[in-house]
Protein backbone atom coordinates (compact mmCIF):
# COMPACT_ATOMS: atom_id res chain seq x y z
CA UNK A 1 38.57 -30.30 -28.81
CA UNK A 2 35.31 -30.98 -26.63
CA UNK A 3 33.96 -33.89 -26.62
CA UNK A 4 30.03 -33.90 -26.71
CA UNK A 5 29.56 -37.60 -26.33
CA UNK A 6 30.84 -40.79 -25.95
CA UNK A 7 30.21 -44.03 -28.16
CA UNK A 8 27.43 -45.32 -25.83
CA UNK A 9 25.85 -42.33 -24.03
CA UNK A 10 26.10 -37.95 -23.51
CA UNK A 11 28.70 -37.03 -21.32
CA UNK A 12 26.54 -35.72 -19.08
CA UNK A 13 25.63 -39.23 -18.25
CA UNK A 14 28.55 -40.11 -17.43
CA UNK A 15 28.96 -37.47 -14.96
CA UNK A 16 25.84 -38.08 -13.24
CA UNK A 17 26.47 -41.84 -13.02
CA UNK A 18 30.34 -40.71 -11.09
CA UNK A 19 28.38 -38.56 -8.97
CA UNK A 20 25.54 -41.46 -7.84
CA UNK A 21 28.79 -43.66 -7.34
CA UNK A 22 30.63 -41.62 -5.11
CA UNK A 23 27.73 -40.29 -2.95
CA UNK A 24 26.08 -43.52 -3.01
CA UNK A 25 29.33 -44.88 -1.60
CA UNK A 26 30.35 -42.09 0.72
CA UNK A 27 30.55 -42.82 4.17
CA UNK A 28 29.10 -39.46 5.61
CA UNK A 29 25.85 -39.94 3.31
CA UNK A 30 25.56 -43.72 4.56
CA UNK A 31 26.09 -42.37 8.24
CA UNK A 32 23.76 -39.39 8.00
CA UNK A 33 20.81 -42.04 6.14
CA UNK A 34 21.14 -44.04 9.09
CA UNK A 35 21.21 -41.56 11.47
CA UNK A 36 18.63 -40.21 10.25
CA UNK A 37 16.79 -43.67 9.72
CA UNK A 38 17.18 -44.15 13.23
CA UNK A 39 15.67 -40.67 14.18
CA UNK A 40 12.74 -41.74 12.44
CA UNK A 41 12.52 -45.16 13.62
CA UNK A 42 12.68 -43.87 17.12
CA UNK A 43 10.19 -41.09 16.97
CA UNK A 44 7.84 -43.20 15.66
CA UNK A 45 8.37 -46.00 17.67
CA UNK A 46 8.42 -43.97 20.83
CA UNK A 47 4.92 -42.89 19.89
CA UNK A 48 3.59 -46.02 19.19
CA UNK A 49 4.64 -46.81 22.67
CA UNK A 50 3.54 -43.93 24.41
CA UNK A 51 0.30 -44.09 22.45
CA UNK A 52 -0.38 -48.05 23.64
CA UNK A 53 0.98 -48.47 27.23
CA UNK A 54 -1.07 -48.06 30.16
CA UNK A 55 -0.43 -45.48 32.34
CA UNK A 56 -0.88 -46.07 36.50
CA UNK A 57 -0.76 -42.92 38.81
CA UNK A 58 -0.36 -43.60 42.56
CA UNK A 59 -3.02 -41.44 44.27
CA UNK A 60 -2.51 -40.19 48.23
CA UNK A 61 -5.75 -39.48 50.80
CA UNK A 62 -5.68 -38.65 54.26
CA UNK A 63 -8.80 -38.86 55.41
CA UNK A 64 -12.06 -40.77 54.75
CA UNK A 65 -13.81 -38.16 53.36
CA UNK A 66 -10.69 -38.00 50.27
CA UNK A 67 -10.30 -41.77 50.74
CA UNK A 68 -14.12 -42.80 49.44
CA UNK A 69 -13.28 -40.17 46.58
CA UNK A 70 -10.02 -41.55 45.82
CA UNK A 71 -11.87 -45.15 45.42
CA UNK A 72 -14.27 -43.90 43.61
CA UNK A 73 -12.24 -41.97 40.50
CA UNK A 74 -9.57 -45.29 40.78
CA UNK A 75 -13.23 -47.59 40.17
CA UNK A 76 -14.15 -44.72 37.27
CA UNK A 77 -11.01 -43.77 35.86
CA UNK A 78 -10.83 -47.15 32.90
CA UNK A 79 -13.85 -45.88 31.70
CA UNK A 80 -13.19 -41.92 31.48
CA UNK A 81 -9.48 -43.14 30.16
CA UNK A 82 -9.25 -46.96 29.37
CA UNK A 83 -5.33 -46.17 29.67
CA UNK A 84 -5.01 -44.76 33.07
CA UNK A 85 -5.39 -46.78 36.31
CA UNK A 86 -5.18 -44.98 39.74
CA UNK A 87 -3.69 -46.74 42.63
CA UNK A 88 -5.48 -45.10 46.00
CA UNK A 89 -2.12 -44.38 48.62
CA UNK A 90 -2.87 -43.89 52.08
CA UNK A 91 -1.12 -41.09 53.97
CA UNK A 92 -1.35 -39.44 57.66
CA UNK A 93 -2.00 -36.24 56.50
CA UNK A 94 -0.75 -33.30 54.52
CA UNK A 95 2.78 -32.94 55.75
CA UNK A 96 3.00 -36.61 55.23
CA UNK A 97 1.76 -36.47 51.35
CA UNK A 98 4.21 -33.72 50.54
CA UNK A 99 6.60 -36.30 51.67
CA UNK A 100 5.44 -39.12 49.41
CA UNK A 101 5.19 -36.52 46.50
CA UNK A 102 8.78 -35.26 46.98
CA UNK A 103 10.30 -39.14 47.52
CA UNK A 104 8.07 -40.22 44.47
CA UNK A 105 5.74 -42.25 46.54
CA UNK A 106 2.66 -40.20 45.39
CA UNK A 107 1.95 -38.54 41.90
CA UNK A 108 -0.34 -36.62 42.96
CA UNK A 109 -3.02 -36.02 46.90
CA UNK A 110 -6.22 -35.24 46.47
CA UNK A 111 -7.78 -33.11 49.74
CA UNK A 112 -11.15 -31.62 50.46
CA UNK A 113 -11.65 -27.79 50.84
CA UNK A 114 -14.81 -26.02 51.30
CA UNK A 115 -15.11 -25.13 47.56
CA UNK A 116 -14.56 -28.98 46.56
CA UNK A 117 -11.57 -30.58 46.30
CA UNK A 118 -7.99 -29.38 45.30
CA UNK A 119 -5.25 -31.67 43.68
CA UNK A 120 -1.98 -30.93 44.91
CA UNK A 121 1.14 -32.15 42.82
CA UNK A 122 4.81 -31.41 42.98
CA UNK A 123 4.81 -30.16 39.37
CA UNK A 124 2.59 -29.71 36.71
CA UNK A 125 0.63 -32.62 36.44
CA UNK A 126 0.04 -35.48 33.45
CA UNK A 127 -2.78 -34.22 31.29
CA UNK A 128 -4.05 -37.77 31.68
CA UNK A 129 -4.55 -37.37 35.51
CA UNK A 130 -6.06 -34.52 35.47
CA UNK A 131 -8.71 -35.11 33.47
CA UNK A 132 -9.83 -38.54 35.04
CA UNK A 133 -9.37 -36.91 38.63
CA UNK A 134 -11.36 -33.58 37.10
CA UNK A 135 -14.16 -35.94 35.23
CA UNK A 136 -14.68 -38.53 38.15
CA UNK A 137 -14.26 -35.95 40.76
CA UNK A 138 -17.61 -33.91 38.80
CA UNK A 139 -19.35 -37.08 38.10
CA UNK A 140 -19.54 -38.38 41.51
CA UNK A 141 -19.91 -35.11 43.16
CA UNK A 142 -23.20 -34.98 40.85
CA UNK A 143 -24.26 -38.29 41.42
CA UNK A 144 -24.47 -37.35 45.60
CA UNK A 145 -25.83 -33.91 44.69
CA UNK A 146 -28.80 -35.69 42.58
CA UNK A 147 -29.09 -38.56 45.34
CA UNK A 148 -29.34 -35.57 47.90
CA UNK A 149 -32.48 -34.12 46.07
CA UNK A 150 -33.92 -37.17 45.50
CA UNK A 151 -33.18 -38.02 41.64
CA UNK A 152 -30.32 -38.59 39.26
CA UNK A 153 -27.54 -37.62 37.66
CA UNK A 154 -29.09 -38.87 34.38
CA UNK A 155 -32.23 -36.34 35.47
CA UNK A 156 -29.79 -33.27 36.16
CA UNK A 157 -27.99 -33.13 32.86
CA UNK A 158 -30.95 -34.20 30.63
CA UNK A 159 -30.36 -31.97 27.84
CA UNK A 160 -27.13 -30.28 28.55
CA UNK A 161 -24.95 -32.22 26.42
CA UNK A 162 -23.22 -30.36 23.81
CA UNK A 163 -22.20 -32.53 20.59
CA UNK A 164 -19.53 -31.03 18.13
CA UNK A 165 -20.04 -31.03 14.55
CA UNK A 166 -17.31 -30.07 12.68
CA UNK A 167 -17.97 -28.88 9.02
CA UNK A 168 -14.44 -28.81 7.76
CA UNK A 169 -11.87 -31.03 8.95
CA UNK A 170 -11.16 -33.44 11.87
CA UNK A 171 -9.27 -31.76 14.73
CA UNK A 172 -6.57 -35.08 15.08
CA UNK A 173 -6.06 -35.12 11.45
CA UNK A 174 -4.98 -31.66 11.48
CA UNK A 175 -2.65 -31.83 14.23
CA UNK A 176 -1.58 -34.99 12.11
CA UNK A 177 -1.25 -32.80 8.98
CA UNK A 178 0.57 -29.97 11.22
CA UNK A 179 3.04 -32.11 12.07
CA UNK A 180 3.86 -33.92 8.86
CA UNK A 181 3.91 -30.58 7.25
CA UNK A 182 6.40 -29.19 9.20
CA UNK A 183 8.61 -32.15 8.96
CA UNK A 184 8.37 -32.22 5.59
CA UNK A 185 10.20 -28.52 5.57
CA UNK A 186 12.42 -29.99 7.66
CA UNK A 187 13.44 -32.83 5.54
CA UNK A 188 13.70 -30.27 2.21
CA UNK A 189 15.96 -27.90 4.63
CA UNK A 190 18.50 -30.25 5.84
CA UNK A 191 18.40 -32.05 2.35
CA UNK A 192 19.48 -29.11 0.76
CA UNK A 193 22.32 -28.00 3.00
CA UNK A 194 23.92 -31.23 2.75
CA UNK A 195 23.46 -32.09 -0.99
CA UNK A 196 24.05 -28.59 -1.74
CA UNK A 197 27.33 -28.15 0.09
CA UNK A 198 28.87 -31.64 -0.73
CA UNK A 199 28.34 -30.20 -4.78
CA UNK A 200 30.07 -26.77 -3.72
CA UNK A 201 32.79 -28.50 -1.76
CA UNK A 202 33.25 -31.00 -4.85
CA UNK A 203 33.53 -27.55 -7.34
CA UNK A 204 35.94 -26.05 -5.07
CA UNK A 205 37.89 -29.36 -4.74
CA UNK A 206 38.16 -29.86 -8.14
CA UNK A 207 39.08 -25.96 -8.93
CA UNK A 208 41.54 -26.28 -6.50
CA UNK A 209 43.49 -29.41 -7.68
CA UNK A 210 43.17 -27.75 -10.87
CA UNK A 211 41.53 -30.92 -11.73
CA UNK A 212 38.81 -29.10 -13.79
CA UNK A 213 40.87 -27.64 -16.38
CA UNK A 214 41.81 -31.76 -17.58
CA UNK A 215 38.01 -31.98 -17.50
CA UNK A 216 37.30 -28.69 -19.15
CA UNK A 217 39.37 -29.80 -22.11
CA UNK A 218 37.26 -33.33 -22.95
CA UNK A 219 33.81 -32.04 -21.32
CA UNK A 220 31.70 -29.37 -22.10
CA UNK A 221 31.09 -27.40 -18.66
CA UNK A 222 26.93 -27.26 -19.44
CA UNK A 223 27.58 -31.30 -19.63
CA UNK A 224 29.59 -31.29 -16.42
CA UNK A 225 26.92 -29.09 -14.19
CA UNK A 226 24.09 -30.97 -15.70
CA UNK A 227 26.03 -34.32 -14.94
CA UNK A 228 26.91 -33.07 -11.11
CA UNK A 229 23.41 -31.69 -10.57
CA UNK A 230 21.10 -34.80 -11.86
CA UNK A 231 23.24 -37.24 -10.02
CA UNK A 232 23.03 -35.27 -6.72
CA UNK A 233 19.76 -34.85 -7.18
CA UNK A 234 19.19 -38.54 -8.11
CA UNK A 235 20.54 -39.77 -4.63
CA UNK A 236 19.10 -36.65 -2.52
CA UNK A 237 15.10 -37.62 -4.06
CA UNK A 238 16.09 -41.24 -3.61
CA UNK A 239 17.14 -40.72 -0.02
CA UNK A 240 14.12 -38.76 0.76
CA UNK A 241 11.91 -41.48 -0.76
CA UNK A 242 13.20 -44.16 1.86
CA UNK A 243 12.46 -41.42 4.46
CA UNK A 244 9.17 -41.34 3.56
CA UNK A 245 8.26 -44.50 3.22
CA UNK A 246 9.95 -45.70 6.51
CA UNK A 247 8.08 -42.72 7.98
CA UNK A 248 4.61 -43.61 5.94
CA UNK A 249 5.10 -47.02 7.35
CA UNK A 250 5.78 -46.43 10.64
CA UNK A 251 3.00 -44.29 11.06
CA UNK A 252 0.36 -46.84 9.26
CA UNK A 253 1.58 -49.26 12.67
CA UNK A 254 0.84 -46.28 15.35
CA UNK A 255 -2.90 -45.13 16.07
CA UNK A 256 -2.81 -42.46 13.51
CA UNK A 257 -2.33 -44.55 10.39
CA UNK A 258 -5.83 -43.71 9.66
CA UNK A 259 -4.74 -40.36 8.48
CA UNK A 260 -2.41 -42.06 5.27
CA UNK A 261 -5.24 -41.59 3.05
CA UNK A 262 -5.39 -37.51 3.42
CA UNK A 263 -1.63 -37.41 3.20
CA UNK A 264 -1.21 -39.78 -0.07
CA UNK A 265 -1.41 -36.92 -2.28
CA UNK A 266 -0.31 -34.15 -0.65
CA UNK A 267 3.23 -36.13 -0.17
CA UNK A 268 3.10 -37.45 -3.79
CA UNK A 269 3.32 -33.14 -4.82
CA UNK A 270 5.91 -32.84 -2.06
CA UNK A 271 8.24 -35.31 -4.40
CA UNK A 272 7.25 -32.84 -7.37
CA UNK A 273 8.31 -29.74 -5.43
CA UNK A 274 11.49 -31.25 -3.94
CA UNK A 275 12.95 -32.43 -7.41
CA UNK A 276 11.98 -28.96 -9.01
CA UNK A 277 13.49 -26.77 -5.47
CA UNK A 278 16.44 -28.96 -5.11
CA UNK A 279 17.39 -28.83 -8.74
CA UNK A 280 16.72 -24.84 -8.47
CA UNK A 281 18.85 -24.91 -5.23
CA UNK A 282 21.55 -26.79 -7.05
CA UNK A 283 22.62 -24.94 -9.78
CA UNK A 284 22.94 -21.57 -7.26
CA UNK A 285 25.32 -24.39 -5.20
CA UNK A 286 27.62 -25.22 -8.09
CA UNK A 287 27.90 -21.35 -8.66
CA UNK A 288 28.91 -20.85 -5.55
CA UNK A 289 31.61 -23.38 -5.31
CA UNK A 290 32.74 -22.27 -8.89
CA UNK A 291 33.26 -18.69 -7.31
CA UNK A 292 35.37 -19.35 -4.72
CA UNK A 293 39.06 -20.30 -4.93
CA UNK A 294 39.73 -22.86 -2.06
CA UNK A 295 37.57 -24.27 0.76
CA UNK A 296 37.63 -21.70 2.77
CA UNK A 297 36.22 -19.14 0.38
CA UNK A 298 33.15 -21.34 0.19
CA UNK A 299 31.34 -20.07 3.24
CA UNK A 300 31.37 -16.20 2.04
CA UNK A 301 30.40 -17.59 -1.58
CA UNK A 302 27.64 -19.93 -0.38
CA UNK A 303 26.18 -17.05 2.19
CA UNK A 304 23.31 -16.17 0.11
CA UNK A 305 21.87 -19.44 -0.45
CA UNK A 306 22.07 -20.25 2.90
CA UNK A 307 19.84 -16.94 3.52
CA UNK A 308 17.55 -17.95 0.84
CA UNK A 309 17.25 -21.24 2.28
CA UNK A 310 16.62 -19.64 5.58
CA UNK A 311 14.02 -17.48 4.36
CA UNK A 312 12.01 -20.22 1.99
CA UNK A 313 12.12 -22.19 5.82
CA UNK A 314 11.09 -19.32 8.40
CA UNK A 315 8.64 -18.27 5.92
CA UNK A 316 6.93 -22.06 6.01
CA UNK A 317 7.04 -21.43 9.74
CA UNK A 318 5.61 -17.98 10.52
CA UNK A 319 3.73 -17.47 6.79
CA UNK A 320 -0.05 -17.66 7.53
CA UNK A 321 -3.53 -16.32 6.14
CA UNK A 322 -3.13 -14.26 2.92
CA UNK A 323 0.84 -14.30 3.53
CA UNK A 324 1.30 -18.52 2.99
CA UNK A 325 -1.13 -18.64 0.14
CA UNK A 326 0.75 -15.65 -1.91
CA UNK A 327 4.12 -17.17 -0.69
CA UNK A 328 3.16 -20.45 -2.31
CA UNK A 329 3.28 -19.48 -5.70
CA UNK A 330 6.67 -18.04 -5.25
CA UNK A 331 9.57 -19.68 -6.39
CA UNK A 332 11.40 -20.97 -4.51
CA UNK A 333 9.59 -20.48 -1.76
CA UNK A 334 6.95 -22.32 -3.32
CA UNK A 335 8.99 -25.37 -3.49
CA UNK A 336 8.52 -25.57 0.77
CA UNK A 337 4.99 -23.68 1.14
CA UNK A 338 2.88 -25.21 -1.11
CA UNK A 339 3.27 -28.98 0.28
CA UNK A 340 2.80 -27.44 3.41
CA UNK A 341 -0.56 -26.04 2.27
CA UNK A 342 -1.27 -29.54 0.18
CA UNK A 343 -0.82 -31.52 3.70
CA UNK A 344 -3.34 -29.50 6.09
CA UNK A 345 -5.80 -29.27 2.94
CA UNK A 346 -6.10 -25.63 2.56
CA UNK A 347 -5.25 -25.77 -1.27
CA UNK A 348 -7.52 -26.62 -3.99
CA UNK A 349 -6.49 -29.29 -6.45
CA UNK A 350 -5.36 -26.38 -9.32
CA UNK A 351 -3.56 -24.87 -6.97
CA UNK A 352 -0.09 -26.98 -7.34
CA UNK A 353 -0.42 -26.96 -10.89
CA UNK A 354 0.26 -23.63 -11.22
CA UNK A 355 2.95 -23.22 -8.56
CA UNK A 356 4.68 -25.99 -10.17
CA UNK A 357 4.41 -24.20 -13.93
CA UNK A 358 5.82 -21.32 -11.62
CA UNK A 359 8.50 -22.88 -9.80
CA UNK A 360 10.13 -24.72 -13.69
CA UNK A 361 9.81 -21.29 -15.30
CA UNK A 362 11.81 -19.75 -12.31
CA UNK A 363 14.16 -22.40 -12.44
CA UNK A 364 14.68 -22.37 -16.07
CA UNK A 365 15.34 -19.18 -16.07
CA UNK A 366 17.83 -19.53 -12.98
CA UNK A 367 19.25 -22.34 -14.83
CA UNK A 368 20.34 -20.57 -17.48
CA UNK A 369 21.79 -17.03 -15.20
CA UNK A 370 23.40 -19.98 -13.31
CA UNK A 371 25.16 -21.92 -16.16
CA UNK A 372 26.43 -18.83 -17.71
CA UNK A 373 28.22 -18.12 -13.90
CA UNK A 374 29.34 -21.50 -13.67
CA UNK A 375 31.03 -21.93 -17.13
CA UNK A 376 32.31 -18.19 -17.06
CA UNK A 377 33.80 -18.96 -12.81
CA UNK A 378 34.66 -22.52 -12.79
CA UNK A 379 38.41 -21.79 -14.60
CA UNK A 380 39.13 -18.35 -12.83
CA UNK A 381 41.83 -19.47 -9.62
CA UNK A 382 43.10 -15.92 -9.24
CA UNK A 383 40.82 -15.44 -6.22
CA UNK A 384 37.29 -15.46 -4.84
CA UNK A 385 35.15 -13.50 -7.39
CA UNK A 386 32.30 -11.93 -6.52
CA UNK A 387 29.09 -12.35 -9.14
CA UNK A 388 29.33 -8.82 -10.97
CA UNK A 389 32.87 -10.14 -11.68
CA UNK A 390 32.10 -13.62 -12.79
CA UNK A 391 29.06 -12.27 -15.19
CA UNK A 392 31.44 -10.07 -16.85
CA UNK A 393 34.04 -12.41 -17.75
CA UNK A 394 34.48 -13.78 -21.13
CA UNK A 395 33.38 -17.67 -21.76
C-alpha cells in the first residue's frame, strides 16, 4: 500500500530533504563549488590587478633626432595614459635595438623615416604603447609644425574636435553587459550538466540495485521525482546564488562596479529563468536515467538532452537581430536567451513576463509527458528502452 504521507510532512519532502543532504555533503559538489569559487575569485582578482597596476615600457633610440622624441612621449605619456610610464633606452643603432628587443632589453625602438616615424616591435605590441607612442608622437609633431609657421597647436586644431554623444547606451557598460551575459549562459550550461547527470546517475543507481522497487512500494513515484527534482534544484539555485554574489562582489571592488546598478535586475530574472529551465531540464534528466538499465546505458539515454542543451547554448551565442528576440520566447531556449537580452538592455520590461508565462506552461506540460515516462520506465530492468517503448507501457 502507498504511502502518501508521513505524520509530520508529504513524502515528497522527505525526498527532497535526502537529496539536499547528500549533495550538500558530496565531495565532488564541494570540490567543483570551490573550484569554481576559485575561478571566479581569480578572474576577478586578476582584473582588478591588471586594471590598477602601472604599466612601464622600456623605449630604445639611436639617434638624437629619435632620442628628443623618445623624451618627449616618456614626459607626455602620464597624461595621455596616467598608467603607462616609458623608460627612454639608448642603443647604437638598428642592429643593436633588434638585439635589445630579442634579449628583452627593449619593448619596443622608435626610428625616424621620411614619412614620420615607425615603431618597430618584436611582436604585436601592448595596446597601451601604442597609443601613448601614436598620441605623443602626433602631438609633438604638431606642436613643431605650428611653432614652424609661427602659431600653435591650440590655433591648428581650433574646431576639429569631434565629441561623441551616444543616445543609447554607454560603450563600457555594454562590453560589461556582453560579458556578464555570456557568463551567465555559461553558468546555466555547466549547472545543468552536472545537476542533471548526478539525478540520472542516482535513477540508474537506484534501478540498478533494484533499490527502487523497496521505494516504489512505500512512495508514490510522482512523490519520488518531485522529491529528487526540488532538492536538486534547491542546491543547484543555491549554488548559483553564492556564484553570483561572490561574482557581484568582486566586481563592485574592480573599476567596473559602477555597472551593478544596470545588472541588478536583469540578474534578479536570470534566478527566475534558471529555477523554471533547470526544473524543465530536470524532469527530461530523471527520464533519462529511468530509461536506461545500468550506467552505461545512460549516455545513449541522456543524448538528447545534451543536444538540447547544446542548442539552447549555441543559440545564446550565434542568435542575433530578429533570430535572439523570437528565440527568447521559446522554451527552453528562453530560459538562456532572454537573461541574455535582460543584461545588454535590449528587452523591454513586459518582455520577461511573458517568456516566463511561456517557459511554466512549457514546463508544465513537459512535466506531466515526463512523469508519465518516469513512473511507466523507472521499474522496467529488462533493458534500455527507448521512449515509444516506455510511453506504451502500462503504469
Amino acid at each position: 500500500m502507498s504511502v502518501v504521507k508521513t505524520k509530520s510532512q508529504p513524502v515528497w519532502q522527505i525526498v527532497a530533504r535526502r537529496e539536499i543532504a547528500v549533495r550538500a555533503t558530496d565531495k565532488s559538489t564541494l570540490i567543483g563549488t570551490a573550484v569554481m569559487l576559485a575561478v571566479i575569485v581569480g578572474v576577478l582578482g586578476f582584473t582588478a590587478w591588471s586594471e590598477s597596476r602601472e604599466k612601464s615600457y622600456e623605449l630604445a633610440y639611436s639617434s638624437a633626432a629619435s632620442q628628443a622624441m623618445v623624451e618627449g612621449i616618456a614626459e607626455r605619456a602620464s597624461g595621455i595614459d596616467e598608467k603607462v610610464h616609458i623608460d627612454p633606452v639608448a642603443v647604437d643603432d638598428a642592429d643593436a635595438a633588434r638585439h635589445a628587443l630579442e634579449e628583452e632589453q627593449a619593448d619596443a625602438y622608435l626610428r625616424p623615416t621620411a614619412e614620420g616615424w615607425t615603431l618597430v616591435t618584436l611582436e604585436d605590441p601592448d595596446s597601451e604603447l601604442r597609443d601613448v607612442v601614436r598620441q605623443a608622437v602626433e602631438a609633438i609633431v604638431l606642436a613643431g609644425n605650428a611653432d614652424a609657421a609661427g602659431t600653435t597647436a591650440a590655433e591648428l586644431t581650433r574646431g576639429s574636435a569631434v565629441a561623441l554623444d551616444q543616445l543609447e547606451g554607454d560603450s563600457e557598460l555594454n562590453a560589461i553587459r556582453y560579458v556578464v551575459g555570456y557568463a551567465l549562459a555559461i553558468v546555466f550550461y555547466f549547472a545543468s550538466i552536472m545537476f542533471g547527470m548526478t539525478l540520472a546517475n542516482s535513477v540508474v543507481e537506484e534501478k540498478q540495485s533494484r533499490i527502487v522497487e523497496m521505494i516504489a512500494a512505500a512512495v508514490p513515484l510522482r512523490q519520488l521525482l518531485a522529491g529528487k527534482i526540488i532538492g536538486n534544484a534547491v542546491i543547484a539555485v543555491a549554488q548559483m546564488l553564492v556564484y553570483v554574489a561572490v561574482g557581484l562582489v568582486g566586481l563592485s571592488l574592480t573599476d567596473f562596479g559602477f555597472a551593478l546598478p544596470a545588472l541588478s535586475g536583469a540578474i534578479g530574472w536570470f534566478v527566475v529563468f534558471f529555477l523554471i529551465g533547470f526544473v524543465v531540464l530536470s524532469t527530461l534528466w530523471a527520464v533519462a536515467g529511468a530509461l536506461a538499465s545500468r550506467t552505461e546505458d545512460l549516455q545513449s539515454s541522456s543524448t538528447p538532452i545534451t543536444m538540447l542543451l547544446m542548442v539552447m547554448f549555441f543559440g545564446a551565442l550565434y542568435l542575433d537581430g530578429v533570430g535572439e528576440i523570437v528565440g527568447s520566447y521559446i522554451p527552453p531556449l528562453s530560459a538562456v536567451l532572454m537573461p541574455m537580452r535582460l543584461v545588454d538592455g535590449s528587452a523591454a520590461w513586459w518582455e520577461p513576463v511573458i517568456a516566463v508565462a511561456l517557459l511554466l506552461a512549457f514546463g508544465v506540460a513537459l512535466v506531466r509527458f515526463a512523469e508519465r515516462l518516469y513512473s511507466r520506465a523507472l521499474l522496467q530492468t529488462g533493458g534500455q528502452l527507448s521512449l515509444k517503448a516506455a510511453w506504451r507501457l502500462e503504469e
